[in-house]
C-alpha atoms as a PDB file:
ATOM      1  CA  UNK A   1       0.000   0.000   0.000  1.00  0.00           C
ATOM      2  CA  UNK A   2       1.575   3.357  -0.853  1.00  0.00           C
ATOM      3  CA  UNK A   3       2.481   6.193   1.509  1.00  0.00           C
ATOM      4  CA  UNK A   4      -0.163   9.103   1.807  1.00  0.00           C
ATOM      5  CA  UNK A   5       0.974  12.061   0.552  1.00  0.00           C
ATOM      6  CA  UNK A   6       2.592  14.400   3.526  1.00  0.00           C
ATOM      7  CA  UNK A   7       1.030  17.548   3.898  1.00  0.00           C
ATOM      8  CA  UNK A   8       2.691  21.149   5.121  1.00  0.00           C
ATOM      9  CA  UNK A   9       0.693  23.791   6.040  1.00  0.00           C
ATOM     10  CA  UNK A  10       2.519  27.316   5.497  1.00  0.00           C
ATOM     11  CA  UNK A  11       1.329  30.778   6.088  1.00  0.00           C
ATOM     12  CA  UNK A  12       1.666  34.116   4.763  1.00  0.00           C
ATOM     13  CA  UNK A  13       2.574  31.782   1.152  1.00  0.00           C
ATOM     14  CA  UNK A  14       1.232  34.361  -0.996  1.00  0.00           C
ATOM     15  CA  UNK A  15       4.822  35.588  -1.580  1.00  0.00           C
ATOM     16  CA  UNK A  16       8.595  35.967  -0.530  1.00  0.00           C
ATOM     17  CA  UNK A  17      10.023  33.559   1.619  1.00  0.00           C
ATOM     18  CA  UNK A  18       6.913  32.026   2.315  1.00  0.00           C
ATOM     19  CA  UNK A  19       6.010  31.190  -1.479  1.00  0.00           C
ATOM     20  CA  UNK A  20       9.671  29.752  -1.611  1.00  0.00           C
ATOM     21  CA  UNK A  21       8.880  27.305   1.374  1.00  0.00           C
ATOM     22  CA  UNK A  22       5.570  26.229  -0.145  1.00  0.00           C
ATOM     23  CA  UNK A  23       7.582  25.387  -3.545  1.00  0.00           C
ATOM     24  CA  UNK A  24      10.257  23.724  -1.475  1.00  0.00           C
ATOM     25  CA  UNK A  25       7.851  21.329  -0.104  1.00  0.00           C
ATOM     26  CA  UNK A  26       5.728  20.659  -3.489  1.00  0.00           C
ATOM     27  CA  UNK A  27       9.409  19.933  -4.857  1.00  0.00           C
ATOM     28  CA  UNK A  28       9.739  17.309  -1.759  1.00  0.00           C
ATOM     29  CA  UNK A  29       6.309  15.836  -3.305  1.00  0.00           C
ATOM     30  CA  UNK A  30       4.575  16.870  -0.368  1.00  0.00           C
ATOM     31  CA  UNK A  31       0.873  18.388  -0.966  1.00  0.00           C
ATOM     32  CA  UNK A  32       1.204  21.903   0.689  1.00  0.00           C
ATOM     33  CA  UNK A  33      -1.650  24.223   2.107  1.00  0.00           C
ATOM     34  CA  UNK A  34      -0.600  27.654   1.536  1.00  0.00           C
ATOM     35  CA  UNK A  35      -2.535  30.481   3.568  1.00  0.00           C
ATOM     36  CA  UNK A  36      -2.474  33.658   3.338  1.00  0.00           C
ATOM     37  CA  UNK A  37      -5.320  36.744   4.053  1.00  0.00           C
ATOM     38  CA  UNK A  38      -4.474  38.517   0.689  1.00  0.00           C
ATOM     39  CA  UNK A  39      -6.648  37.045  -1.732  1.00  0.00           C
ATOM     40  CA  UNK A  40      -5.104  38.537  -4.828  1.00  0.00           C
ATOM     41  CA  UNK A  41      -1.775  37.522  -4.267  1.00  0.00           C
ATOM     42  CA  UNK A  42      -2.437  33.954  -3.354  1.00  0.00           C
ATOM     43  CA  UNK A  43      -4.291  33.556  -6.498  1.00  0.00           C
ATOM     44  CA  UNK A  44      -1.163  34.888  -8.377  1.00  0.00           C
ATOM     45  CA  UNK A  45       0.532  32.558  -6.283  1.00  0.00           C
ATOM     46  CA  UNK A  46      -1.716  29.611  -7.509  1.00  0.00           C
ATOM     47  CA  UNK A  47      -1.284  30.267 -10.712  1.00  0.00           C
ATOM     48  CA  UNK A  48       2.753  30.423 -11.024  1.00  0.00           C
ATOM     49  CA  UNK A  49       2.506  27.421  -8.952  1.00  0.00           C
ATOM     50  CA  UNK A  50       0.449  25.458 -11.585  1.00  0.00           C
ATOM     51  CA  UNK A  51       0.297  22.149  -9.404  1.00  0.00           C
ATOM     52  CA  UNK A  52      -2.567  19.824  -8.104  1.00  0.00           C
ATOM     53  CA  UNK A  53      -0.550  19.260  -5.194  1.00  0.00           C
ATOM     54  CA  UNK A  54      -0.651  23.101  -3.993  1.00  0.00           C
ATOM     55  CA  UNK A  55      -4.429  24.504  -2.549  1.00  0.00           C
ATOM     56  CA  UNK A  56      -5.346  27.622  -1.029  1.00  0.00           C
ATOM     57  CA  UNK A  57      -7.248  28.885   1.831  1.00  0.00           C
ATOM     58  CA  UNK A  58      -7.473  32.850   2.453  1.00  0.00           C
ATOM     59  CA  UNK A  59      -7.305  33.192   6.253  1.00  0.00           C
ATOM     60  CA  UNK A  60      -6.442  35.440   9.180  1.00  0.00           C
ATOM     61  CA  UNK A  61      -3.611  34.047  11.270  1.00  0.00           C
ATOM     62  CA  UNK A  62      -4.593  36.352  14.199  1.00  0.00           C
ATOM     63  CA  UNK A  63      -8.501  35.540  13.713  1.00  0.00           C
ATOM     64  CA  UNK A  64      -9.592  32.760  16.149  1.00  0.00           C
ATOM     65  CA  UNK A  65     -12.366  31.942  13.821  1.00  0.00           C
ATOM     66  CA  UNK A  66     -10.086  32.278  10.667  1.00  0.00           C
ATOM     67  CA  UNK A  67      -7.704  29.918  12.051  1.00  0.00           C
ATOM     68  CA  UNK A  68     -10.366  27.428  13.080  1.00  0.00           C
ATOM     69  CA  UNK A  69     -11.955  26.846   9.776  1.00  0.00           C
ATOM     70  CA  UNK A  70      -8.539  26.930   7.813  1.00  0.00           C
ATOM     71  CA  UNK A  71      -7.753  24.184   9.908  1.00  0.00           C
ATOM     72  CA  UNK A  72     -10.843  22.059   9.461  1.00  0.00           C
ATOM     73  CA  UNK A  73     -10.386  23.168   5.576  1.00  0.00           C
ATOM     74  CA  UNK A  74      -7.217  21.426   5.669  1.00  0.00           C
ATOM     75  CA  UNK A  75      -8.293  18.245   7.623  1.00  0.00           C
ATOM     76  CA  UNK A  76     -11.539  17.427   5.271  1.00  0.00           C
ATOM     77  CA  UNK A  77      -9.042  18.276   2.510  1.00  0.00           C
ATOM     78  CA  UNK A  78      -6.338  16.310   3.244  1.00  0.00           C
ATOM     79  CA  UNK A  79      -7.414  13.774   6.172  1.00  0.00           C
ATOM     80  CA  UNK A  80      -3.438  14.669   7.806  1.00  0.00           C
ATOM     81  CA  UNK A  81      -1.227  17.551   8.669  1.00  0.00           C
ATOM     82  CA  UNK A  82       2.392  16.554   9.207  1.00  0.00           C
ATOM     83  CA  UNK A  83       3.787  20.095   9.386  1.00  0.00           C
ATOM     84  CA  UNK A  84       3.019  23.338  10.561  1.00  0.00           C
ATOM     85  CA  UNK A  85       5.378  26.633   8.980  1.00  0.00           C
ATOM     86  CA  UNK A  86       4.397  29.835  10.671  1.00  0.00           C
ATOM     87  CA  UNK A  87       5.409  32.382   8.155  1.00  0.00           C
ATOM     88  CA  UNK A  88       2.702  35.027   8.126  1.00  0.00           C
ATOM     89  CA  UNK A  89       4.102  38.411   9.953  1.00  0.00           C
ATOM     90  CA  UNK A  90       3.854  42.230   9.459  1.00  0.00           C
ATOM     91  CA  UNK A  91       6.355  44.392  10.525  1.00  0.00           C
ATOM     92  CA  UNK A  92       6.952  48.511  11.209  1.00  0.00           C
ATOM     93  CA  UNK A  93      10.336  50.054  10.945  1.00  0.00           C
ATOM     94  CA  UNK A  94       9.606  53.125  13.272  1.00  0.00           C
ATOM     95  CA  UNK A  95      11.598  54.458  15.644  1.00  0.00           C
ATOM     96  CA  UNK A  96      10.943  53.205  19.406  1.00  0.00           C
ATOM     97  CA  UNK A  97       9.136  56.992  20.207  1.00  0.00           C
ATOM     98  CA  UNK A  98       7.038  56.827  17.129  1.00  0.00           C
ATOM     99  CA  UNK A  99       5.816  53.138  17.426  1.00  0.00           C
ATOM    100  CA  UNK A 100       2.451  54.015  17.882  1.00  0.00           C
ATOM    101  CA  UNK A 101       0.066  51.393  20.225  1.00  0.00           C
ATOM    102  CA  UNK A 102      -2.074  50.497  17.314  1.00  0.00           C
ATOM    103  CA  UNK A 103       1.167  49.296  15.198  1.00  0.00           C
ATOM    104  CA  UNK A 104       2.341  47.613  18.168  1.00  0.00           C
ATOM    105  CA  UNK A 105      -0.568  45.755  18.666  1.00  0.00           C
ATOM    106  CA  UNK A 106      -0.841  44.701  15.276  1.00  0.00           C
ATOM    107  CA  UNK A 107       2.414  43.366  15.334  1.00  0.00           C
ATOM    108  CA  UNK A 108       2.084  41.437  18.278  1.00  0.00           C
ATOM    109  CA  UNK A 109      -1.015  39.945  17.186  1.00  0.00           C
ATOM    110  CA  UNK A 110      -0.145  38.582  13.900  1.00  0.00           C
ATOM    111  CA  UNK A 111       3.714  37.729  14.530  1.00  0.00           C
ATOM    112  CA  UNK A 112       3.105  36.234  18.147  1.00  0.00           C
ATOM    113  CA  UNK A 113      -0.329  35.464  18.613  1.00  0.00           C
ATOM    114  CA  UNK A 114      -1.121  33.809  15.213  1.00  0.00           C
ATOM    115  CA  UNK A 115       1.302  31.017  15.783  1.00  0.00           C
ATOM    116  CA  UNK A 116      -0.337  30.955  19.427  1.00  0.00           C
ATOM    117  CA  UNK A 117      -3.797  29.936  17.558  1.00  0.00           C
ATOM    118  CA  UNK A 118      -2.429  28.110  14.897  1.00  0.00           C
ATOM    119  CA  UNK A 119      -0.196  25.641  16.746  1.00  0.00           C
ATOM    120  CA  UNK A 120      -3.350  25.140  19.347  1.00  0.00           C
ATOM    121  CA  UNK A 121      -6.014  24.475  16.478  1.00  0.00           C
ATOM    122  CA  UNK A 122      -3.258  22.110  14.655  1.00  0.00           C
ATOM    123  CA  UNK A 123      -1.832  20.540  17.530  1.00  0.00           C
ATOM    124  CA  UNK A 124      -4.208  16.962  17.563  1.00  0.00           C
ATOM    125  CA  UNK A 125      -4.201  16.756  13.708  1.00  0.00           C
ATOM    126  CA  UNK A 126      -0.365  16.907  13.798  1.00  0.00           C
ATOM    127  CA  UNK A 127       0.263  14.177  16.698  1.00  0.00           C
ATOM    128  CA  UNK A 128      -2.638  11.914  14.829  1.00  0.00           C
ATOM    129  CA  UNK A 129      -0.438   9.868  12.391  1.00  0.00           C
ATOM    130  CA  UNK A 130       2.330   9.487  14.868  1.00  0.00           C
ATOM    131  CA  UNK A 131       3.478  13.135  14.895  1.00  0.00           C
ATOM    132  CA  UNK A 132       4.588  16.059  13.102  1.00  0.00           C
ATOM    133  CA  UNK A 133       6.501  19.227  12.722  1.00  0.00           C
ATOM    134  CA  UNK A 134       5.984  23.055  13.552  1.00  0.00           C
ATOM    135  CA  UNK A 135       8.269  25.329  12.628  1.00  0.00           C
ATOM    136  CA  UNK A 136       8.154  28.945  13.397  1.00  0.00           C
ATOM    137  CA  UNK A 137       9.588  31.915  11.299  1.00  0.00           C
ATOM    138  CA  UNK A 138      11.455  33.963  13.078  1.00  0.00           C
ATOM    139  CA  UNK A 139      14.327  36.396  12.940  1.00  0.00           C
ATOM    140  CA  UNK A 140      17.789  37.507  13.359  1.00  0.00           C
ATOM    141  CA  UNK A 141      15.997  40.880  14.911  1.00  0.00           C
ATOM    142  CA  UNK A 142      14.566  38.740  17.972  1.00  0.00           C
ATOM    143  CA  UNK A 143      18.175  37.686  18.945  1.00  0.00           C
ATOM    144  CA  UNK A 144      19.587  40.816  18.191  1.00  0.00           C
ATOM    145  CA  UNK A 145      18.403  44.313  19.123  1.00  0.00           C
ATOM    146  CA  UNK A 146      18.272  46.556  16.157  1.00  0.00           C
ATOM    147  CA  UNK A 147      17.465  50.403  15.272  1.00  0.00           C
ATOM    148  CA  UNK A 148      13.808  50.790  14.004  1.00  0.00           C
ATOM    149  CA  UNK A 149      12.454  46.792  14.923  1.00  0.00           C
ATOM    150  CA  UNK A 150      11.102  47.653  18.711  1.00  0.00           C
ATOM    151  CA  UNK A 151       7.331  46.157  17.818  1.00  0.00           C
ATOM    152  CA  UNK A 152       8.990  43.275  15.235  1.00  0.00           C
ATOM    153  CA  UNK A 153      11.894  42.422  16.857  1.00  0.00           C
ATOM    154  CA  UNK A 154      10.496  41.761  20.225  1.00  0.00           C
ATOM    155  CA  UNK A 155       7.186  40.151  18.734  1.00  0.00           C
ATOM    156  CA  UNK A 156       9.907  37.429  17.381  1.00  0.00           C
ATOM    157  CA  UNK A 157      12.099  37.390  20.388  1.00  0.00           C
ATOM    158  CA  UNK A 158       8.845  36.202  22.328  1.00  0.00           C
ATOM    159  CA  UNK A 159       8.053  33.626  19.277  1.00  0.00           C
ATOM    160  CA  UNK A 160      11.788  32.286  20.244  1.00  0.00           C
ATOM    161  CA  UNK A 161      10.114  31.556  23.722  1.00  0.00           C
ATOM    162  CA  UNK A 162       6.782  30.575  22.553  1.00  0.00           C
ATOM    163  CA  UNK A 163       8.564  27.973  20.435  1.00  0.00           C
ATOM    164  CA  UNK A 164      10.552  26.472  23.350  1.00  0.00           C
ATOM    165  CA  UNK A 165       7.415  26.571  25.564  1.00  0.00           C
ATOM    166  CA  UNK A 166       5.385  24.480  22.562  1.00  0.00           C
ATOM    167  CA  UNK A 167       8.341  22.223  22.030  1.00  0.00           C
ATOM    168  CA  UNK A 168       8.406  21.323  25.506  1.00  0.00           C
ATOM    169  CA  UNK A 169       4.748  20.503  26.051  1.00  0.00           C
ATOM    170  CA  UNK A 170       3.730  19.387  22.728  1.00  0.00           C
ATOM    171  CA  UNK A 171       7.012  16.576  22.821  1.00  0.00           C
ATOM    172  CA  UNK A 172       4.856  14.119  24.743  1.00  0.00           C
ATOM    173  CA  UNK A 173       2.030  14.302  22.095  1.00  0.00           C
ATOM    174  CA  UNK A 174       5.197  13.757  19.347  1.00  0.00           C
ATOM    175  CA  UNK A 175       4.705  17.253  17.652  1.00  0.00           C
ATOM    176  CA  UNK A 176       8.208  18.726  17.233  1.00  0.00           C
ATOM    177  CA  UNK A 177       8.604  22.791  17.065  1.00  0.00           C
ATOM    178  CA  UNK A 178      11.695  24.642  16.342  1.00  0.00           C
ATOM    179  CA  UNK A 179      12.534  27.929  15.167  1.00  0.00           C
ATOM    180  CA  UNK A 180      14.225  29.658  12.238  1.00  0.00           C
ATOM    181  CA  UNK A 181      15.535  33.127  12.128  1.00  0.00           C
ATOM    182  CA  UNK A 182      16.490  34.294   8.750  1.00  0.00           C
ATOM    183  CA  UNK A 183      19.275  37.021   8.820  1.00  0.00           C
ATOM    184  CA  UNK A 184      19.169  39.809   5.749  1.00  0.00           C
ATOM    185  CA  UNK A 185      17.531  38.006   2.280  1.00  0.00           C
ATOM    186  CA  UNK A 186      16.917  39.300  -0.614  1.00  0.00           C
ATOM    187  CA  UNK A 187      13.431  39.492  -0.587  1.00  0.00           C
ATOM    188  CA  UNK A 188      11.799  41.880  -2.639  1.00  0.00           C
ATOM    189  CA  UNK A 189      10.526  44.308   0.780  1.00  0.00           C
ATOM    190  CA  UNK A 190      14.125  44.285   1.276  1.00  0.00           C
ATOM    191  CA  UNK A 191      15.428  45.132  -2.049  1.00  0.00           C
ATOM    192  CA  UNK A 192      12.477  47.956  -1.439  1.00  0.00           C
ATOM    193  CA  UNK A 193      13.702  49.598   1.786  1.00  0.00           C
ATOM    194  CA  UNK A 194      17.053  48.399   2.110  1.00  0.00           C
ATOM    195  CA  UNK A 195      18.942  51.583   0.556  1.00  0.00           C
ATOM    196  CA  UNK A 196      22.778  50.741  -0.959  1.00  0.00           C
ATOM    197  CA  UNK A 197      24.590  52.257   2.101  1.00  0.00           C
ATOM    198  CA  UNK A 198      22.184  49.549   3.826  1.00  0.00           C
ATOM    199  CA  UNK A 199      23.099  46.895   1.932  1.00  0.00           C
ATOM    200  CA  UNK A 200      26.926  47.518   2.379  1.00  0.00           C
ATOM    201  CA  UNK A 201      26.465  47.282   5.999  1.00  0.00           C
ATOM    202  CA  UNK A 202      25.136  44.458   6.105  1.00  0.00           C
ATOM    203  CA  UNK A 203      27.537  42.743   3.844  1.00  0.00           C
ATOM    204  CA  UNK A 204      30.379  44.438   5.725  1.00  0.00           C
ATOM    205  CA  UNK A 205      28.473  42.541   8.817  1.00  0.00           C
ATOM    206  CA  UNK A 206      28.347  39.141   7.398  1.00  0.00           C
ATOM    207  CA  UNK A 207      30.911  36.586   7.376  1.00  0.00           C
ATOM    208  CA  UNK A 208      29.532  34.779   4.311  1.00  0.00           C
ATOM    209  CA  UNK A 209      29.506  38.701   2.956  1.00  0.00           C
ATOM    210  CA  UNK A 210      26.520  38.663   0.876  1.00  0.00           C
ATOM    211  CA  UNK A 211      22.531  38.550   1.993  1.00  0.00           C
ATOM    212  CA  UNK A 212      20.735  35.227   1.740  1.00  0.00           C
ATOM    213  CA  UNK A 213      18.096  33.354  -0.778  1.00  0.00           C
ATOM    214  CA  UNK A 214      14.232  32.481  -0.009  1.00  0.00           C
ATOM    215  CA  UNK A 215      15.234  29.563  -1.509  1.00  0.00           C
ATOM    216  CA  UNK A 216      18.033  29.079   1.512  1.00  0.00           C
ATOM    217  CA  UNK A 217      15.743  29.821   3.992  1.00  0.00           C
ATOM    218  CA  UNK A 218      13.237  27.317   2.500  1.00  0.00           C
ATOM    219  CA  UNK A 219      15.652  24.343   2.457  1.00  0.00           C
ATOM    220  CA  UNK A 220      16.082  24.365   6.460  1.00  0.00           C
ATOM    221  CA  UNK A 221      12.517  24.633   6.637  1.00  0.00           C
ATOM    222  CA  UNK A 222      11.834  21.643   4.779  1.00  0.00           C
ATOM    223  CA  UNK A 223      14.925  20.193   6.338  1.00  0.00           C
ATOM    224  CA  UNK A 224      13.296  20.931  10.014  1.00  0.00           C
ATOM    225  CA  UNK A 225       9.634  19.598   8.614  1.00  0.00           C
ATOM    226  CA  UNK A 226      11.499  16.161   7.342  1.00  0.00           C
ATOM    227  CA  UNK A 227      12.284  12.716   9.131  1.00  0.00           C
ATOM    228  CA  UNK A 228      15.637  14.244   9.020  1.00  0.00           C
ATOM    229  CA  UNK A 229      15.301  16.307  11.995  1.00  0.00           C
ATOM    230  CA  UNK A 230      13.292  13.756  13.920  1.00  0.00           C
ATOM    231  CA  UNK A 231      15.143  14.600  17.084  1.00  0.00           C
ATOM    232  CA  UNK A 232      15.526  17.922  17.065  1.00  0.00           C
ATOM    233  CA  UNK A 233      13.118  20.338  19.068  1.00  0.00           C
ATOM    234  CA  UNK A 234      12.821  23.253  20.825  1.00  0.00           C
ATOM    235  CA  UNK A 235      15.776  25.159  18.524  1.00  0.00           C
ATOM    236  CA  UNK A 236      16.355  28.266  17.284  1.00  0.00           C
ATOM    237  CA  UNK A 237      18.390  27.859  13.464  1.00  0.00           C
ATOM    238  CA  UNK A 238      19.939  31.401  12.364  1.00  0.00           C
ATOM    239  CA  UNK A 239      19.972  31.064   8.656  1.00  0.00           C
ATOM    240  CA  UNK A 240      21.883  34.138   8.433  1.00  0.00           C
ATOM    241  CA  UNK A 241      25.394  33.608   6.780  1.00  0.00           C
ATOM    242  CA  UNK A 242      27.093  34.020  10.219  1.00  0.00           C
ATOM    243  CA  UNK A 243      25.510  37.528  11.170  1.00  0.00           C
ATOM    244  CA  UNK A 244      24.532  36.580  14.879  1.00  0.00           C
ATOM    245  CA  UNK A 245      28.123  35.227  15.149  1.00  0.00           C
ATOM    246  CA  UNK A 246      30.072  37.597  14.372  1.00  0.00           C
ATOM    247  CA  UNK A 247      31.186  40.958  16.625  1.00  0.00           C
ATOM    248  CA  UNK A 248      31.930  44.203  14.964  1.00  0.00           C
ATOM    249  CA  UNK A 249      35.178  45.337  13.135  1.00  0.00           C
ATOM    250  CA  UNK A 250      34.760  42.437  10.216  1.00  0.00           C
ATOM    251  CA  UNK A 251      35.163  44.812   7.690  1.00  0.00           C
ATOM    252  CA  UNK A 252      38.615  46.181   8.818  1.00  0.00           C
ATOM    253  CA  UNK A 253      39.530  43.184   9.725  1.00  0.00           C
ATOM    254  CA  UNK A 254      39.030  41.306   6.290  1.00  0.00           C
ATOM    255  CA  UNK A 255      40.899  44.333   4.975  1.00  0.00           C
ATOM    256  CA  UNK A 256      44.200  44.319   7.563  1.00  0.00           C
END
């Protein structure tokens, strides 16, 4: 009898890094869920995609109710879940005395709360079939404080925690949940607001001197989802050419 078809659930896969996960996992031959609340660009999505394996569901991440019937959505669809990829997020580059409450709360509410909801609501449909994998997107800002990231960079420090705390309880149920914090990629927001003098920064910053590919960030993902990783839990992955690792003076240095 064969193997049923793995599924991967992945939010905010309308575009960027998410859109790169969700191909990463059709290319694995798994079916994939993608999710995403903006409509339009899902369908766009669909149609590059062009696969019978790939299916859509326009949903809320920080809407109980959203989250709910995505969920059932994917169970009638599929009859499994296997893995769990918390992608969706918003961010605000304001400075820490203009962060207004409203963009704060936003934040918080999509970037820590949605993976809150989803990995409640998907929890018994990942441990049915013996287990399953969450992972959790989050970001070199939430191990590293940063100019400009006060509302994102804390909401992903906390999803650091959050991920821990679900690892730990979640283990005896056989659901596995790690985290992955992608360090400057060339997404196409960043190729938006990151200006030159930006981008040489970070490059002077970065041992592996240049910024990273969705399609890098996808792979550990996928990696993380996989039998591969079977006993790993409760991590945080930097995917972020060595940015976290290294101090400051690696420009001058390299040149002396």
């Amino acid at each position: 009898m064969a193997e049923a078809m793995k599924t991967a659930l992945v939010t905010g896969a309308a575009r960027g890094i998410g859109l790169a996960i969700a191909r990463r996992f059709l290319d694995e031959g798994w079916r994939v869920v993608m999710l995403d609340r903006a409509a339009e660009t899902l369908e766009a999505a669909r149609a590059a995609i062009s696969s019978n394996a790939a299916h859509m569901i326009v949903a809320d991440v920080s809407d109980t109710d959203d989250v709910a019937r995505a969920m059932a959505e994917t169970e009638t669809l599929a009859g499994r879940l296997d893995a769990l990829v918390n992608n969706a997020g918003v961010a605000d580059f304001s400075p820490l005395l203009k962060t207004s409450h409203a963009s704060w709360s936003e934040i918080m509410t999509t970037n820590l709360t949605g993976p809150f909801l989803t990995v409640n609501a998907a929890a018994r449909l990942l441990a049915r079939d013996g287990g399953g994998a969450v992972v959790n997107i989050g970001s070199i800002s939430g191990l590293r404080a940063s100019t400009l990231r006060v509302a994102y960079g804390t909401s992903k420090a906390a999803l650091a925690h959050l991920t821990r705390q679900q690892a730990v309880e979640l283990g005896e149920i056989g659901v596995r949940v790690n985290l992955v914090a992608p360090g400057p990629v060339e997404t196409e927001m960043a190729k938006k607001v990151h200006s030159p003098a930006i981008r040489r920064d970070y490059r002077d910053a970065i041992p592996l001197a240049r910024y990273g590919r969705e399609t890098e960030i996808a792979a550990v993902v996928v990696f993380l989802s996989g039998d591969g990783a079977s006993y790993v839990t409760g991590q945080t992955i930097a995917v972020d050419g060595g940015f976290d690792a290294a101090g400051i003076g690696l420009k001058t240095l390299r040149e002396d």
